[in-house]
C-alpha atoms as a PDB file:
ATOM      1  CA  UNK A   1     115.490 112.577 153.369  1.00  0.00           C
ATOM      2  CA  UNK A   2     112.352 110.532 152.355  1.00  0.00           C
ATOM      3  CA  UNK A   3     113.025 107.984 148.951  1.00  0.00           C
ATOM      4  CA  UNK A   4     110.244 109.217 146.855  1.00  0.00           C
ATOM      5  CA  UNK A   5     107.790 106.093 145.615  1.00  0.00           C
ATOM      6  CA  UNK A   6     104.837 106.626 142.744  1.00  0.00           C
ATOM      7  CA  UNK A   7     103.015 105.041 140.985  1.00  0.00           C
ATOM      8  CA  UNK A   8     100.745 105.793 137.543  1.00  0.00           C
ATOM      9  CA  UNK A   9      97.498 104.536 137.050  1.00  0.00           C
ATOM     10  CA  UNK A  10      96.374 107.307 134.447  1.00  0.00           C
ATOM     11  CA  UNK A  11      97.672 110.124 132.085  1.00  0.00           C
ATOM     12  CA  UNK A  12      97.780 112.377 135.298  1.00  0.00           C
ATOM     13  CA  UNK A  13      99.450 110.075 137.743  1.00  0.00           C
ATOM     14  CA  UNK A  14     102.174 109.584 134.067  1.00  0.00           C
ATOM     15  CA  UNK A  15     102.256 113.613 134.102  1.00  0.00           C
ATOM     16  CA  UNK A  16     103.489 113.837 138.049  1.00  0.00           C
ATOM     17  CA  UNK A  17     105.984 111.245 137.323  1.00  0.00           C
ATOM     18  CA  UNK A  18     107.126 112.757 134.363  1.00  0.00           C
ATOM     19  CA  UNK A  19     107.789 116.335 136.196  1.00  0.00           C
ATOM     20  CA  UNK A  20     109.700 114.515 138.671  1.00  0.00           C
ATOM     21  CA  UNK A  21     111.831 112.715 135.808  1.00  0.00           C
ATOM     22  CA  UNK A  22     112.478 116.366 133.735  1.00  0.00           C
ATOM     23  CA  UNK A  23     116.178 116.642 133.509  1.00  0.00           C
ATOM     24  CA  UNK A  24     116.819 112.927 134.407  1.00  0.00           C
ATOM     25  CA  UNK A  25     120.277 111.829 132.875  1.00  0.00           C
ATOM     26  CA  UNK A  26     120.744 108.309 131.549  1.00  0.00           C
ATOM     27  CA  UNK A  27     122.721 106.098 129.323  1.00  0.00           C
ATOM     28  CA  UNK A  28     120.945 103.816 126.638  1.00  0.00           C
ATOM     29  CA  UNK A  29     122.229 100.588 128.395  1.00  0.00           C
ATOM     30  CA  UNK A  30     120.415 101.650 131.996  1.00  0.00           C
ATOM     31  CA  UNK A  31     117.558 101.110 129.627  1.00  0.00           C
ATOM     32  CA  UNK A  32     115.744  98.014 128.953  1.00  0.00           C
ATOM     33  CA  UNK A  33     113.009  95.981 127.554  1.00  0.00           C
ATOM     34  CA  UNK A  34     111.930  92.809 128.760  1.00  0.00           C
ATOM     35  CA  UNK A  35     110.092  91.520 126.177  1.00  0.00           C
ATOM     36  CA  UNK A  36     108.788  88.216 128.415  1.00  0.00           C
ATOM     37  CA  UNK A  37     107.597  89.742 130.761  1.00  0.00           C
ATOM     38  CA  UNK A  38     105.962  92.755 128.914  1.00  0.00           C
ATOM     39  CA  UNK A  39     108.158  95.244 131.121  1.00  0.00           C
ATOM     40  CA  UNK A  40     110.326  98.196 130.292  1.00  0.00           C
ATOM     41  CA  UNK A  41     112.968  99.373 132.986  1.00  0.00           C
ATOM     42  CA  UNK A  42     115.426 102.280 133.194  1.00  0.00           C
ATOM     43  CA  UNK A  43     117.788 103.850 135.898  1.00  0.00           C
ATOM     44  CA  UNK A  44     118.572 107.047 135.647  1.00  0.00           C
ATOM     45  CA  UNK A  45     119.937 110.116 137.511  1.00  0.00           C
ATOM     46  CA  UNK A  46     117.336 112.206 138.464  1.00  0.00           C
ATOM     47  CA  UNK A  47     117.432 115.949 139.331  1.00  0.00           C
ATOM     48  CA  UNK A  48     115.635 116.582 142.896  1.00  0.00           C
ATOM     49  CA  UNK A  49     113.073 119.483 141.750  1.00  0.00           C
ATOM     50  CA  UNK A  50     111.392 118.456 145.669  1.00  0.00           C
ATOM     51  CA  UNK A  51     114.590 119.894 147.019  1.00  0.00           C
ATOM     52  CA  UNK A  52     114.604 122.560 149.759  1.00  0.00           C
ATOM     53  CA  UNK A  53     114.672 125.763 149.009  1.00  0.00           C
ATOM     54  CA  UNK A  54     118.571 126.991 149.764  1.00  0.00           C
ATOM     55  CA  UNK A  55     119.352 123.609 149.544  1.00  0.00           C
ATOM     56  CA  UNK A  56     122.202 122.656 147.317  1.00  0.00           C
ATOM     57  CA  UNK A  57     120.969 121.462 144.192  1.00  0.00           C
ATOM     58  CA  UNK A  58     121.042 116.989 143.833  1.00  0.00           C
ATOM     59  CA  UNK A  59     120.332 114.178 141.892  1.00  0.00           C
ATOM     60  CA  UNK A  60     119.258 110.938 143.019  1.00  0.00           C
ATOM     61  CA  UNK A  61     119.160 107.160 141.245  1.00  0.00           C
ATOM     62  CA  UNK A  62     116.145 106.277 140.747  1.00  0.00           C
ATOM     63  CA  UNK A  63     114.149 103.113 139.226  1.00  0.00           C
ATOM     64  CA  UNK A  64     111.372 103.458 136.841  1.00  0.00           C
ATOM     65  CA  UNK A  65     109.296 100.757 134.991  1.00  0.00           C
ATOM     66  CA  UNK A  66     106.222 100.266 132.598  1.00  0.00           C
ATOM     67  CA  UNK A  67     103.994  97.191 132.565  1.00  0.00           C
ATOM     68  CA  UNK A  68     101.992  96.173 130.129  1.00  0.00           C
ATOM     69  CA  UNK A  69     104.037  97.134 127.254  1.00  0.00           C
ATOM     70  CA  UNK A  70     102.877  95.587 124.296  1.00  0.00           C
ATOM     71  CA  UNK A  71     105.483  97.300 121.475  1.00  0.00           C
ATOM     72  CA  UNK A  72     108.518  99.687 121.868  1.00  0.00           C
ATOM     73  CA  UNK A  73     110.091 101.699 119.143  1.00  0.00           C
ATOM     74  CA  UNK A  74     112.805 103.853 119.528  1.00  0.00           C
ATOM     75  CA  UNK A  75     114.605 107.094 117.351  1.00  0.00           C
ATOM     76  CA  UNK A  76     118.212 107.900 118.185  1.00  0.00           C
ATOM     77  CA  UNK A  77     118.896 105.409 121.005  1.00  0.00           C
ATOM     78  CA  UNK A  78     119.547 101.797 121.063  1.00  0.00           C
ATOM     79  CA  UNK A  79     117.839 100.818 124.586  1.00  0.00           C
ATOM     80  CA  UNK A  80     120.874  98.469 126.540  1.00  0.00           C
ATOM     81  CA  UNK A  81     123.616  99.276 124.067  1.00  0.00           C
ATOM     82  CA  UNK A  82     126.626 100.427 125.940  1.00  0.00           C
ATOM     83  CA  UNK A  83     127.359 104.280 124.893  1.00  0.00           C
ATOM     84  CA  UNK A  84     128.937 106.879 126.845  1.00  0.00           C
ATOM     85  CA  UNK A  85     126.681 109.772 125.490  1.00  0.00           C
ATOM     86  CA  UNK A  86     124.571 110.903 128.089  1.00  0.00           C
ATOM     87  CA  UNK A  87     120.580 110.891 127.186  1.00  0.00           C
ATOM     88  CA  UNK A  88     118.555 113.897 129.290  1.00  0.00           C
ATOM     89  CA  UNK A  89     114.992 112.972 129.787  1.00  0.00           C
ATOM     90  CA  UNK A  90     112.612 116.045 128.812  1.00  0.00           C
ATOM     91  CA  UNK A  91     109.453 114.686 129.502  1.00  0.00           C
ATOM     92  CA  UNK A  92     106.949 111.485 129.253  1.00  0.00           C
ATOM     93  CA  UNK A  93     103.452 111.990 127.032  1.00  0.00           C
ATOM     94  CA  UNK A  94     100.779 109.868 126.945  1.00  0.00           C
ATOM     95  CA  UNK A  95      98.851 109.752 123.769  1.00  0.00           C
ATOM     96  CA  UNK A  96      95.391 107.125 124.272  1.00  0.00           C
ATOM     97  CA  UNK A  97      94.218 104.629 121.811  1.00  0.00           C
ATOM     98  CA  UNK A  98      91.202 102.802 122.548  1.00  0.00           C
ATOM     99  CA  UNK A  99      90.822 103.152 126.191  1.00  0.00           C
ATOM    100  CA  UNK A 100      92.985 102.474 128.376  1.00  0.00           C
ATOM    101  CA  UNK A 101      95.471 101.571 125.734  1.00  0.00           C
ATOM    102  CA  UNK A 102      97.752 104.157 124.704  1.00  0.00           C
ATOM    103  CA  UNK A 103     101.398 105.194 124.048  1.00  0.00           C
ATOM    104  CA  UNK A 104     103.843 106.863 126.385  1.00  0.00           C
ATOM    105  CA  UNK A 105     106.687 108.342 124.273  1.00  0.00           C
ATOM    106  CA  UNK A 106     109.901 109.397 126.675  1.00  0.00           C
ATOM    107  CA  UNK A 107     111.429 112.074 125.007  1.00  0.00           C
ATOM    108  CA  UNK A 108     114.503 112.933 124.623  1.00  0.00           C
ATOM    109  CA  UNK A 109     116.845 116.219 124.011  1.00  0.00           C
ATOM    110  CA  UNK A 110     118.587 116.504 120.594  1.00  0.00           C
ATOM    111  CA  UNK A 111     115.385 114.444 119.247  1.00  0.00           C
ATOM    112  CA  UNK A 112     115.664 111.045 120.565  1.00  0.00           C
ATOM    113  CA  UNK A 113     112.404 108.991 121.703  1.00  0.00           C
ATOM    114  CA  UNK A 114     111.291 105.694 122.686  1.00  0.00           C
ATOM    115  CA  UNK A 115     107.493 104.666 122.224  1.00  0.00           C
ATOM    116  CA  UNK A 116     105.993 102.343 124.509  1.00  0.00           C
ATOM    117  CA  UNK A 117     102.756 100.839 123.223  1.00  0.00           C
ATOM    118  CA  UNK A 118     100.660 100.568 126.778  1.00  0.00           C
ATOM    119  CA  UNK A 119      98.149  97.874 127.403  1.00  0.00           C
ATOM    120  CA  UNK A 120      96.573  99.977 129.669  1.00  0.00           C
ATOM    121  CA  UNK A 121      98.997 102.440 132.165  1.00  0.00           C
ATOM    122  CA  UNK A 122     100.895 100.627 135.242  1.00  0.00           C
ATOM    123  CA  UNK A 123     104.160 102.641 136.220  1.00  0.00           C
ATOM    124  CA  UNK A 124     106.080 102.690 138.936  1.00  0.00           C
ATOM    125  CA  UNK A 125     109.322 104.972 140.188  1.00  0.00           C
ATOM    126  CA  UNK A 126     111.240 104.244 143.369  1.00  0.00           C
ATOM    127  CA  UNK A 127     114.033 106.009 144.581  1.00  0.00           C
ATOM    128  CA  UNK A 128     117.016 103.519 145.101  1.00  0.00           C
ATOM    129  CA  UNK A 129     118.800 105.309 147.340  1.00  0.00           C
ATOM    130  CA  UNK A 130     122.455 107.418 146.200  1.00  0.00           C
ATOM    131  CA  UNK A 131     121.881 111.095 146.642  1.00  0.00           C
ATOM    132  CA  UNK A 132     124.997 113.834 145.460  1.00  0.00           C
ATOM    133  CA  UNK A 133     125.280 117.439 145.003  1.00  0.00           C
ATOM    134  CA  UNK A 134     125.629 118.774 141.802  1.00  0.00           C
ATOM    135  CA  UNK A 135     127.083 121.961 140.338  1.00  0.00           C
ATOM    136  CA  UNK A 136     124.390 123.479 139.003  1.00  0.00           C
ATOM    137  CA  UNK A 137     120.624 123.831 138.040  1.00  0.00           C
ATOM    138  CA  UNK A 138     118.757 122.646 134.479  1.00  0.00           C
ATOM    139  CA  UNK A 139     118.373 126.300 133.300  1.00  0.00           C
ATOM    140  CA  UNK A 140     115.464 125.998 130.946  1.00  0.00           C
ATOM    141  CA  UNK A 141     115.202 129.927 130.084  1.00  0.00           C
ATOM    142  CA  UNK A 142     118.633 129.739 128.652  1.00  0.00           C
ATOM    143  CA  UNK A 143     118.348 126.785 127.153  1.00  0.00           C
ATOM    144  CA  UNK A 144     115.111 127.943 125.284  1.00  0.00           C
ATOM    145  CA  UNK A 145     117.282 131.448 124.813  1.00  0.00           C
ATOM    146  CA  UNK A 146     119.635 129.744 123.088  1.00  0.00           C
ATOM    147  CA  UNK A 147     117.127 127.535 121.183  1.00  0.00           C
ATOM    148  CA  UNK A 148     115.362 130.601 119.477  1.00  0.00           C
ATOM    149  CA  UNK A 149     118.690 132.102 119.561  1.00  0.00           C
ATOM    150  CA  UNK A 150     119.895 129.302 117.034  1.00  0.00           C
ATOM    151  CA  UNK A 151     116.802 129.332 115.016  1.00  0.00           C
ATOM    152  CA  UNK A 152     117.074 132.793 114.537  1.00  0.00           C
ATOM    153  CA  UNK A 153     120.863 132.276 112.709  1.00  0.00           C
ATOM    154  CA  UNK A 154     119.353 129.718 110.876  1.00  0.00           C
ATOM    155  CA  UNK A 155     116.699 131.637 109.679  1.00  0.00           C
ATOM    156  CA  UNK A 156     118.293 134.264 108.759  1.00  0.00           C
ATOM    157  CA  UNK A 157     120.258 132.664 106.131  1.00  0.00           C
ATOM    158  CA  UNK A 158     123.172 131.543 108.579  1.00  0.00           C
ATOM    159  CA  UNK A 159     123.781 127.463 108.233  1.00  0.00           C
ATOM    160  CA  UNK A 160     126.737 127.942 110.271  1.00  0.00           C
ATOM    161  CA  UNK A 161     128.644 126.840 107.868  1.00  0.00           C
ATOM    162  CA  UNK A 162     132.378 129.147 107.502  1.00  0.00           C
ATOM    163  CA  UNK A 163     132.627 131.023 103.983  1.00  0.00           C
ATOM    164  CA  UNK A 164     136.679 130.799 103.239  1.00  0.00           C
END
């Protein structure tokens, strides 16, 4: 099986690069910034959507980084702290400034986010290699289900909190 290898130049090129990241699981210490070199790394465990169809469903370790990073700010992670709680990568945005500065904000489920301020977009994602089955699928109907599912409860004048 072919290591897949992009690159970003623009918000599209961020937007392919982003679908192939959806689901990716990660750690906040396979995350780093390296603040000399205006860089910002992660590894993470990325679900293969590219997978054949009947195939079993994968993940592979992949490499990502951002040049040109001029600021990063983070909610709900410490990037390089050692923690055992999983992160799962939803999706990368790109919002512009004055062109073709702009911020990419990884986003994270339960709320979590890291802003990267961009000098201008240069990204790069390499495959590094591992590949291993997995049991199962990112099921994003159910986990939207359950979503609306909780914020109906809520709504409804359910906190979830027990009444003795």
């Amino acid at each position: 099986m072919e290591l897949l290898r992009l690159a970003a130049l623009d918000a599209e090129d961020l937007g392919v690069i982003s679908a192939h990241l959806q689901d990716a699981i990660l750690k906040a210490s396979d995350l780093a910034y390296l603040g000399g070199q205006h860089r910002f790394v992660l590894v993470a465990r990325r679900f293969d959507w590219s997978a054949e169809e009947g195939a079993p469903p994968r993940r592979r370790l992949t490499g990502m980084h951002f040049d040109r990073v001029l600021r990063v700010r983070s909610r709900g992670i410490r990037p390089g702290t050692e923690s055992d709680s999983p992160l799962e990568l939803l999706a990368i945005t790109f919002e512009p400034t004055e062109a073709p500065s702009g911020t990419a904000t990884l986003v994270f489920a339960g709320g979590a986010a890291i802003q990267l301020d961009l000098e201008c977009i240069e990204v790069q994602l390499k495959d590094l290699g591992p590949v291993w089955e997995v049991e199962g699928r990112p099921d994003h109907e159910a986990v939207a289900a359950g979503r609306a599912a909780i914020a109906g409860n809520l709504s409804e004048g359910n906190t979830g909190k027990g009444t003795a």
